[in-house]
Protein backbone atom coordinates (compact mmCIF):
# COMPACT_ATOMS: atom_id res chain seq x y z
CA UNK A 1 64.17 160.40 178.35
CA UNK A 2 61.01 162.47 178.17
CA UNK A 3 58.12 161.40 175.81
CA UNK A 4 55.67 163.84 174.36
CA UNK A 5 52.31 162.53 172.65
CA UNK A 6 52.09 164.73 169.33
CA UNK A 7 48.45 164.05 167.19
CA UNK A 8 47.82 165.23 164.14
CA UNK A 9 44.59 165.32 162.18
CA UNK A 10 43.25 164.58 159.00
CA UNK A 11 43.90 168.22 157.87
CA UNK A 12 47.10 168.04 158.72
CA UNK A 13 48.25 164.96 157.10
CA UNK A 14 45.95 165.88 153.92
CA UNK A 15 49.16 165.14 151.34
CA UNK A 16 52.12 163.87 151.31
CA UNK A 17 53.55 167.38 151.54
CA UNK A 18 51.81 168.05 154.40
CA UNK A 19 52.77 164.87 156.02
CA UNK A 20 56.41 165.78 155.73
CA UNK A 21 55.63 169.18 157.55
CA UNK A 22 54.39 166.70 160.14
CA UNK A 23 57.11 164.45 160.19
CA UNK A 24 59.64 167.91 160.39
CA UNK A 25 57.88 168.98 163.59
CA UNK A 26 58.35 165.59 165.19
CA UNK A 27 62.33 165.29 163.96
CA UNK A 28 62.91 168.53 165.63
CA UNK A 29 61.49 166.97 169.57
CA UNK A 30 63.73 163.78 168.38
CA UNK A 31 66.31 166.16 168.28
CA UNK A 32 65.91 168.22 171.13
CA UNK A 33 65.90 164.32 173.02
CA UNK A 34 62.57 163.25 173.39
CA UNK A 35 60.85 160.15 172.69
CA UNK A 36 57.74 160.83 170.32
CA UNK A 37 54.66 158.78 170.03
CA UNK A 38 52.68 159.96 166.96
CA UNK A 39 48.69 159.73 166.23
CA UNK A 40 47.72 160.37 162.95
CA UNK A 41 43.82 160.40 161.58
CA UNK A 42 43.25 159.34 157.85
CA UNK A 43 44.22 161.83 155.30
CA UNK A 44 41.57 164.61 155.15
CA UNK A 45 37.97 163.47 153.69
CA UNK A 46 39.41 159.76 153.32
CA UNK A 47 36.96 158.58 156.52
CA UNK A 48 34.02 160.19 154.59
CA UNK A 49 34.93 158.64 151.28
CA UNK A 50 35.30 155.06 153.09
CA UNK A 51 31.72 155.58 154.87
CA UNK A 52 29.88 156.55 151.27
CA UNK A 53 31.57 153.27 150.41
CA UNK A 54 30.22 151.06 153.08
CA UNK A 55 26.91 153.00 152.63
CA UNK A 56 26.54 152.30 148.90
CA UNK A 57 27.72 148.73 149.32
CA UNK A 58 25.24 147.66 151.98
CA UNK A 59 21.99 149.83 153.74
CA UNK A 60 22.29 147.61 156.44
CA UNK A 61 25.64 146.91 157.01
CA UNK A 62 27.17 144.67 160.06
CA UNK A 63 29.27 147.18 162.27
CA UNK A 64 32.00 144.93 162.62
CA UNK A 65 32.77 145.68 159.30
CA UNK A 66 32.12 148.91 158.73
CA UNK A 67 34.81 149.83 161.31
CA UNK A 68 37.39 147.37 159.59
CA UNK A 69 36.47 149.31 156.16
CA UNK A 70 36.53 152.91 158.04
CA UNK A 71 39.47 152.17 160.21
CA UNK A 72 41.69 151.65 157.14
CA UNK A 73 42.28 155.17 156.46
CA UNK A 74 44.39 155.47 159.70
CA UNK A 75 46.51 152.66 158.78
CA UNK A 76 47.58 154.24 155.40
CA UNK A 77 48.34 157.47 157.31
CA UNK A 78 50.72 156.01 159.45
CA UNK A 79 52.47 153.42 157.16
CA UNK A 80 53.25 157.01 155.24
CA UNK A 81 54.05 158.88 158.57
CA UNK A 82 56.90 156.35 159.34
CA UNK A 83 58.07 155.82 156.36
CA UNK A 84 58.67 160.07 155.87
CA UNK A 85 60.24 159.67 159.20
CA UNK A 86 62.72 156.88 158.24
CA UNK A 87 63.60 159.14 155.61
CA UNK A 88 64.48 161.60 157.39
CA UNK A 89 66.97 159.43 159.23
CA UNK A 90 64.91 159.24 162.38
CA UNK A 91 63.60 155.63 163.70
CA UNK A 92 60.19 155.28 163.86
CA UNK A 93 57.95 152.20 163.17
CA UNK A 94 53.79 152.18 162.60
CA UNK A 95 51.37 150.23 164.70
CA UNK A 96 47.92 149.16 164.46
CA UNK A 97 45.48 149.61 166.92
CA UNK A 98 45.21 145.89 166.93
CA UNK A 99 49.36 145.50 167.33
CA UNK A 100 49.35 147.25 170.69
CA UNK A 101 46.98 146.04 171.40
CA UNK A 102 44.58 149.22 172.41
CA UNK A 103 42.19 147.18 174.04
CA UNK A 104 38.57 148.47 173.79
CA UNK A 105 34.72 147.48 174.57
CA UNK A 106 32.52 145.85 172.31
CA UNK A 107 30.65 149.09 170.99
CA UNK A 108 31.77 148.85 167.29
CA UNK A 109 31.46 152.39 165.99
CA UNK A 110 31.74 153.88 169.01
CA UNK A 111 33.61 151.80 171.41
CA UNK A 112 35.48 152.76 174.00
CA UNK A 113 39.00 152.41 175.44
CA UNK A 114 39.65 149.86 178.43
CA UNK A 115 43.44 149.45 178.14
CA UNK A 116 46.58 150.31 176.45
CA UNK A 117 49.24 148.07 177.79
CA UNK A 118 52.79 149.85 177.21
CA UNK A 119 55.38 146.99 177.33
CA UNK A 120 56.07 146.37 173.61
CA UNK A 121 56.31 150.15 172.43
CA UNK A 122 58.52 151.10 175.74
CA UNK A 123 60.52 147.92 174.65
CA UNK A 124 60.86 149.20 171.03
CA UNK A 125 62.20 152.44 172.72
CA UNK A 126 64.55 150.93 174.71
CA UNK A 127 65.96 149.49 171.87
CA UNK A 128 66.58 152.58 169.93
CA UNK A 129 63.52 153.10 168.14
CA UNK A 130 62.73 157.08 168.50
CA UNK A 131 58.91 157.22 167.21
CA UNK A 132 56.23 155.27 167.44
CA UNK A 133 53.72 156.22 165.21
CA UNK A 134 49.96 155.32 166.50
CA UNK A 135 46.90 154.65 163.63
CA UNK A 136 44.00 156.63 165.85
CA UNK A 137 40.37 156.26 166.21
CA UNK A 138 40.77 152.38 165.87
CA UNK A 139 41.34 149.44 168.86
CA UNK A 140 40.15 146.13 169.18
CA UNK A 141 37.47 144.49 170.93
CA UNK A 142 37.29 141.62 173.27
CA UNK A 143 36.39 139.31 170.27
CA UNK A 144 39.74 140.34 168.92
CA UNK A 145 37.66 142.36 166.24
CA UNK A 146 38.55 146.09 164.76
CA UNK A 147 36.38 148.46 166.67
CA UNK A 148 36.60 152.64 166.00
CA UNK A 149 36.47 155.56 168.60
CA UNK A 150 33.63 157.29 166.73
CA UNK A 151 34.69 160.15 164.65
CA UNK A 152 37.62 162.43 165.97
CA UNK A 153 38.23 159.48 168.05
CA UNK A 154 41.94 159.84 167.43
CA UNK A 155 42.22 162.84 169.57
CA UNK A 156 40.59 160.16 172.39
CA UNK A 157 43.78 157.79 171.25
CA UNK A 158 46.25 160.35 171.71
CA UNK A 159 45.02 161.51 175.02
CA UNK A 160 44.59 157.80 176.32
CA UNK A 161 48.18 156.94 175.11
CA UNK A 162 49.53 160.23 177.25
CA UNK A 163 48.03 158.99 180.44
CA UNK A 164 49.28 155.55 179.60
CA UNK A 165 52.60 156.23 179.11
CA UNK A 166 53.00 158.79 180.93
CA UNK A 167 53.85 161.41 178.55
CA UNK A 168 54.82 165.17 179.71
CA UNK A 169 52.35 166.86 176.94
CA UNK A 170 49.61 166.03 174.39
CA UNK A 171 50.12 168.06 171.24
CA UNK A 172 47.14 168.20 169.21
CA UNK A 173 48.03 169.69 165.62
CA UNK A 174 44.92 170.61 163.90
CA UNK A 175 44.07 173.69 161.05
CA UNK A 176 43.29 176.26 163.98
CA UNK A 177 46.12 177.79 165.83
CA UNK A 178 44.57 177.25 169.41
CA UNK A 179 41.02 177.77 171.22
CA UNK A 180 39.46 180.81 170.76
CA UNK A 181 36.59 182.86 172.97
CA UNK A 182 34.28 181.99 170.06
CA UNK A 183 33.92 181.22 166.45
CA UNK A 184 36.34 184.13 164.68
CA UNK A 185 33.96 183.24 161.51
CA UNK A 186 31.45 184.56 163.27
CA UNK A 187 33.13 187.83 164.69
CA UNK A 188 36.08 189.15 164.09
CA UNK A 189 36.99 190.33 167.74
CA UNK A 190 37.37 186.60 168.71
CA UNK A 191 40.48 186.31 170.62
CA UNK A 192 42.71 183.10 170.93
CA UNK A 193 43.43 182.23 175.02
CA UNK A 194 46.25 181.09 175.95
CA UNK A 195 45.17 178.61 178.46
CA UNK A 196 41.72 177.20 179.07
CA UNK A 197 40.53 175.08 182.20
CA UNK A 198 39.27 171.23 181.42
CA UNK A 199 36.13 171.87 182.38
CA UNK A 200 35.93 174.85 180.02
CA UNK A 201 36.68 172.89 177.65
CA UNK A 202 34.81 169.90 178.08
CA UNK A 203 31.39 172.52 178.22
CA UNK A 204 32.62 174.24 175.04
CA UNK A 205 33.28 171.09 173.16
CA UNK A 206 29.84 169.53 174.39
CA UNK A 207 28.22 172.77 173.13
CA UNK A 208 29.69 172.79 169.48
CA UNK A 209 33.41 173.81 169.47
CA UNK A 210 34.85 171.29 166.77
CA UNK A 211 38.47 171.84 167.76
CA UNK A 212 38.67 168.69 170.12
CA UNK A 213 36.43 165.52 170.75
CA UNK A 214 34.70 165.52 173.95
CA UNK A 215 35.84 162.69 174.97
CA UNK A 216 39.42 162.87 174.71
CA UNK A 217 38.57 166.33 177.02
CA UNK A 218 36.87 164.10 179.65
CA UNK A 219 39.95 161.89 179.67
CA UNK A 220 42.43 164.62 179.91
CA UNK A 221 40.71 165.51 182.76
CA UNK A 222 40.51 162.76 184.65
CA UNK A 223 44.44 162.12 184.46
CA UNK A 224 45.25 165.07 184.41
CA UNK A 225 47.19 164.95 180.72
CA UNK A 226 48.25 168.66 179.77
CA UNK A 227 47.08 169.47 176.23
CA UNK A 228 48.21 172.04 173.91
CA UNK A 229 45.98 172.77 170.90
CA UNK A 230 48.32 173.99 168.06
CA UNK A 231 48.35 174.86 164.26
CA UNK A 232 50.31 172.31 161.85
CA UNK A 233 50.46 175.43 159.21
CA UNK A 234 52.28 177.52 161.78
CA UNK A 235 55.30 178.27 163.53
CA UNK A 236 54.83 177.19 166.47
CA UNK A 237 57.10 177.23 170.33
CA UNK A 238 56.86 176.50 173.92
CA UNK A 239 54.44 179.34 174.37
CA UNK A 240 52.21 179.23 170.70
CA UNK A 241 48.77 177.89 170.83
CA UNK A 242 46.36 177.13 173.50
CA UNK A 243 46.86 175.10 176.72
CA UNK A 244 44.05 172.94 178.13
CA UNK A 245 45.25 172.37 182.05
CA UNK A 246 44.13 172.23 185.68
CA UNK A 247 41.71 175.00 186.73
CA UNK A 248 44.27 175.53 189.45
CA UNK A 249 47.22 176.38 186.66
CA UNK A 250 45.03 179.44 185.53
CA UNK A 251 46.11 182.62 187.41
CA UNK A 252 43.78 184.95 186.28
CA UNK A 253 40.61 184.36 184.33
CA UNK A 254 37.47 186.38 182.48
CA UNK A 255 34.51 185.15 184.08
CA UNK A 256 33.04 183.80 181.02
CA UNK A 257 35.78 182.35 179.19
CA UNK A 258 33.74 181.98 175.95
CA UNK A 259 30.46 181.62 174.03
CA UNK A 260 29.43 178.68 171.73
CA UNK A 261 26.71 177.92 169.22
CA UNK A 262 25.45 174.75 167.92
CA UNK A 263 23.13 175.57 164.41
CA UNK A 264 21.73 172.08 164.01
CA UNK A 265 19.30 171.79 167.04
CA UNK A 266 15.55 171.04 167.29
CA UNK A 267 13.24 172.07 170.05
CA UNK A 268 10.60 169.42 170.79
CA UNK A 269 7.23 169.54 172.70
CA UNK A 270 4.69 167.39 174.04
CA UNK A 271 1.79 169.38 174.73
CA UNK A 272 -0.76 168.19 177.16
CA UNK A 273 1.15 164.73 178.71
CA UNK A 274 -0.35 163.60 181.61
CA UNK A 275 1.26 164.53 184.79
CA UNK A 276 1.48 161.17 186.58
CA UNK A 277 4.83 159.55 188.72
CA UNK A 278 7.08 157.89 186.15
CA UNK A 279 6.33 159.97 183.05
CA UNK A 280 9.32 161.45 182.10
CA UNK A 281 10.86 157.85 182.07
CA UNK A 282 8.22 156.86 179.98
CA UNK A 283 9.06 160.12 177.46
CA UNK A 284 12.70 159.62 177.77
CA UNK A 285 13.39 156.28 177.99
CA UNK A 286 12.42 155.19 174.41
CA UNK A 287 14.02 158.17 173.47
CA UNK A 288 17.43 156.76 174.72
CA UNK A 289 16.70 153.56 173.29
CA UNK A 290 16.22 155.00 169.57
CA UNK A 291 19.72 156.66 170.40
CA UNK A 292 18.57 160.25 170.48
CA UNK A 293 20.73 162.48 172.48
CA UNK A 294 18.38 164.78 174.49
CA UNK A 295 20.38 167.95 175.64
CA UNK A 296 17.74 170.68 177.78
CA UNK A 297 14.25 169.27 178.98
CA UNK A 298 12.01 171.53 180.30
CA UNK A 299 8.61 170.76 182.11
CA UNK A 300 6.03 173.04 182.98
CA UNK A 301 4.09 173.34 186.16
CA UNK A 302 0.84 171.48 185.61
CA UNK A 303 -2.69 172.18 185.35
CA UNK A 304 -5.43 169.80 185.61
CA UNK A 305 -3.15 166.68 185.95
CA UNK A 306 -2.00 168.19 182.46
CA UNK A 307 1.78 169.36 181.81
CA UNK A 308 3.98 169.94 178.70
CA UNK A 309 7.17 168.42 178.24
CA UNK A 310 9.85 169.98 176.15
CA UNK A 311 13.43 169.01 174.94
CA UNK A 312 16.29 169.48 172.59
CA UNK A 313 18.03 167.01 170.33
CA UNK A 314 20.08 167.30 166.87
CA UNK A 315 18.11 168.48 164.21
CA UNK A 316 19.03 165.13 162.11
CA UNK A 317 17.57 162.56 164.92
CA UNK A 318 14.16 164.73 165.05
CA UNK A 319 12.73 161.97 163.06
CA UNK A 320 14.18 159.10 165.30
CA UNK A 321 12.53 160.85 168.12
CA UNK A 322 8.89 161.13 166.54
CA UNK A 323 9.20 157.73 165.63
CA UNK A 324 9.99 156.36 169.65
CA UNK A 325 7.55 158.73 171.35
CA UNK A 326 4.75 157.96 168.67
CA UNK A 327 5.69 154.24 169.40
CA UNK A 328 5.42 154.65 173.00
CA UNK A 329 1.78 156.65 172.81
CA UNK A 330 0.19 153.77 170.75
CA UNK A 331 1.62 150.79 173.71
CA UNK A 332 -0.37 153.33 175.89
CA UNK A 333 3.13 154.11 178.10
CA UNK A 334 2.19 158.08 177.68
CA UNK A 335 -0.72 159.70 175.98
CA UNK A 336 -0.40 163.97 175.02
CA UNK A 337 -2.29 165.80 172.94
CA UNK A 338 0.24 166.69 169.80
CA UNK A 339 3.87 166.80 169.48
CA UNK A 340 5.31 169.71 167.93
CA UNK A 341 8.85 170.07 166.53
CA UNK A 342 10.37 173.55 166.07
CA UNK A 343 13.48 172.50 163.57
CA UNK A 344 14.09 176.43 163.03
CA UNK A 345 16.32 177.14 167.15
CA UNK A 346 19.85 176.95 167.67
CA UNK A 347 21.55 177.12 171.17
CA UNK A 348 23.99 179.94 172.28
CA UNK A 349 25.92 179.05 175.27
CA UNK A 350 28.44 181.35 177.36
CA UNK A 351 31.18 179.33 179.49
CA UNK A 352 33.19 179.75 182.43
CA UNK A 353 34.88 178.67 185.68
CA UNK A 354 34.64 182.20 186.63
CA UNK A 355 31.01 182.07 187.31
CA UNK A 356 31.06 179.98 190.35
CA UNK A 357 32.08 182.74 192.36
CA UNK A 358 30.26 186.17 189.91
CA UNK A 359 26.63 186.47 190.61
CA UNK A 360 24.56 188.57 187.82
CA UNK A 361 25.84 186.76 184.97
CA UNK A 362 22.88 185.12 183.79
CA UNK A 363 20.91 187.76 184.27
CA UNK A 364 23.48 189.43 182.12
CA UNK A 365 23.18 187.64 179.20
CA UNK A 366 19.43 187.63 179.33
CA UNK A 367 19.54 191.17 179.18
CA UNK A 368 22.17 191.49 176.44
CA UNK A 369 19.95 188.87 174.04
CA UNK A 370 16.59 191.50 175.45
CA UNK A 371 18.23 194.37 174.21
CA UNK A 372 18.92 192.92 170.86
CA UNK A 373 15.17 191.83 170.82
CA UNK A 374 16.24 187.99 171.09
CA UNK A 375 13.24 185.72 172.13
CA UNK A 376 14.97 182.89 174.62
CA UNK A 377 12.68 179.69 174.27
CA UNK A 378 14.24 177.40 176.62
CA UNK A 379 16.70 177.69 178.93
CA UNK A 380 19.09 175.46 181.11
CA UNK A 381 22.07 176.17 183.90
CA UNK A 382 25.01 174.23 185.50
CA UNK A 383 27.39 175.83 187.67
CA UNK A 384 29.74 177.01 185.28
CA UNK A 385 27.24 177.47 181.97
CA UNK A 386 24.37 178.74 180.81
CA UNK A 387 22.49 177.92 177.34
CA UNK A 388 19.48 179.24 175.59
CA UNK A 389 17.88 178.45 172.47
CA UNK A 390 16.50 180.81 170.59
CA UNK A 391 15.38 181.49 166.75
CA UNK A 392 18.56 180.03 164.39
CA UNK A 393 18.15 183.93 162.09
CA UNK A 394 19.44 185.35 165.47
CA UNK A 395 22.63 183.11 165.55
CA UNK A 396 25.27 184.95 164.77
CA UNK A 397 24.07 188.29 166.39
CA UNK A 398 23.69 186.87 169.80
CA UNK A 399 26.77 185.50 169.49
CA UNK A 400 28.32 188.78 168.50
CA UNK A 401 26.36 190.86 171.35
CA UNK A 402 27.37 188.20 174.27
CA UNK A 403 31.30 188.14 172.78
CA UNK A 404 30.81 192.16 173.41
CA UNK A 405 28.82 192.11 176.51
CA UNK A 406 31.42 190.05 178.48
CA UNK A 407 34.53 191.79 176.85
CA UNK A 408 35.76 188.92 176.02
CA UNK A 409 37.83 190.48 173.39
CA UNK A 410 40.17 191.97 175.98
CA UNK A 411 42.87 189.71 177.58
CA UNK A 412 42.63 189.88 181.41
């Protein structure tokens, strides 16, 4: 019997209507003879009422339980799921994170999976039951404690219980129809691919597309778990949607594959730092522990023993970061001459496997962003990327000219 992991988020389990739509799609693979395990998120905006809860109950809450007050959306969600599916006629049965048991680390808030031992749901199938349906984003810890994925950390469930169980396919049901070559809210000549390479994927999701969590990309490359990214409003068949695979299952490719934007970023600089063995772990290293997630550092060549130091974070931990590097000036672990955050830059990324082998094509979109009189402030590489930031008023056109420049409107 094959067994096909099918997720579906909070958009698509919103109602009770909608969760029947969602329980239809899964009774139609029961009856076509597979075994279905189900991952459902917490009805749309239920997380995000649960959080303003915690938040107005306690300022400085214990994170054990805020994830046993957060996790509780999930566990509605699927009580509902199989009881729509019983319904129907089809035998299905919830589970708790904790009933698994999805074993995770201690990290509340943010922990992450260890192990998913399969014996008691593959027993459950043996025995006739048809769907097991999965409460996402939630585990438990060693301390036999309720710990959460961080949020969209039920994709990360449903691609963990693929490569545990084996399953075929990862269907992940969301309110877009697949992965497109960049935002279509942004241009109109965005163009949905039909198949997208992990790494891809993992860059684009890194860089701001919010159609899966990064993590559950990372995963699904590392075992090698097929996912297709589908809409639950849709009709949808073997060939609808988009398919994230093996670079090696892609035929034929554009060399950019796509171009994201993240609005929220901050460019920070330390002007003047001295230029001495061991500074940037000095800069960066109370920066990590304050929890601020640098992205592109830049350092110039120095002058005088004299450098500047610049890097990106999230436009909402720019405060965090003044804070740690202030902190660190007055021990005396660095000393510059001001620190100046530019909260007004966003970063435009293009993306693609393709650009291993294609020389020119950051040059290319250097000269695309020149001819649209686009200032680029900072700018990083990897082999298969390239990201700038520039002014955040220039967004949307330097998405548009880059989407045009690589043709990334045309399938190949």
């Amino acid at each position: 019997m094959s067994l096909l992991v099918m997720k579906f988020g909070g958009t698509s389990v919103a109602t009770l209507d909608c969760i029947r739509r969602a329980a239809g799609r899964v009774g139609r693979e029961v009856a076509a003879g597979r075994d279905v395990i189900v991952i459902v998120s917490a009805m749309a905006g239920e997380t995000n009422r649960l959080v303003g809860l915690v938040n107005d109950t306690s300022s400085m809450f214990d994170a054990r339980e805020y994830d046993a007050v957060v996790s509780s959306g999930e566990n509605v969600t699927a009580g509902l799921m199989a009881m729509t599916l019983q319904d129907m006629g089809v035998p299905a049965r919830s589970w708790q994170g904790w009933q698994i048991p999805l074993r995770t680390t201690l990290a509340h808030t943010a922990a992450r999976i260890e192990d998913i031992p399969t014996e008691t749901i593959k027993g459950k199938f043996a025995e006739g039951m048809k769907v097991a349906v999965v409460a996402g984003f939630q585990g438990i810890s060693p301390e036999d404690r309720i710990t959460t994925l961080g949020r969209g950390g039920s994709d990360t469930t449903a691609v963990a219980c693929a490569a545990a169980f084996g399953a075929e396919q990862c269907d992940i049901y969301t309110d877009v129809d697949g992965v497109y070559t960049t935002d279509p809210r942004i241009t109109s000549k965005a163009r949905k691919l039909e198949k997208i390479a992990f790494e891809e994927m993992l860059e684009l999701a890194s860089l701001g597309a919010k159609v899966l969590q990064t993590r559950s990309v990372e995963l699904a490359m590392r075992y090698n778990v097929r996912l297709r990214v589908l809409s639950s409003f849709g009709d949808n068949d073997e060939n609808t949607g988009t398919l994230v695979c093996a670079e090696e299952d892609i035929v034929e490719r554009h060399v950019v594959a796509g171009v994201a934007h993240s609005r929220d970023e901050a460019k920070m600089t330390l002007v003047s730092v001295a230029d001495r063995p061991g500074i940037a772990a000095a800069i960066f290293g109370p920066l990590a522990e304050a929890g601020v997630n640098v992205d592109m550092i830049v350092q110039n060549i120095a002058e005088e023993g004299r450098t500047d130091v610049t890097f990106s974070c999230p436009i909402d931990q720019v405060k965090g970061a003044e804070i740690a590097i202030n902190a660190a000036r007055e021990q005396g672990e660095i000393n510059f001459h001001e620190l100046v955050a530019d909260i007004d830059v966003c970063k435009i990324s293009i993306v693609g496997i393709g650009m291993r082998s294609y020389a020119g094509v950051a040059a290319k979109m250097f000269a695309t962003l020149r001819d649209e009189g686009i200032n680029i402030k900072v700018i990083t590489t990897s082999e298969i990327k390239v990201s700038v930031l520039v002014d955040r008023k220039y967004m949307e056109l330097a998405v548009q000219a880059l989407h045009d420049a690589f043709g990334l409107e045309h399938a190949v």
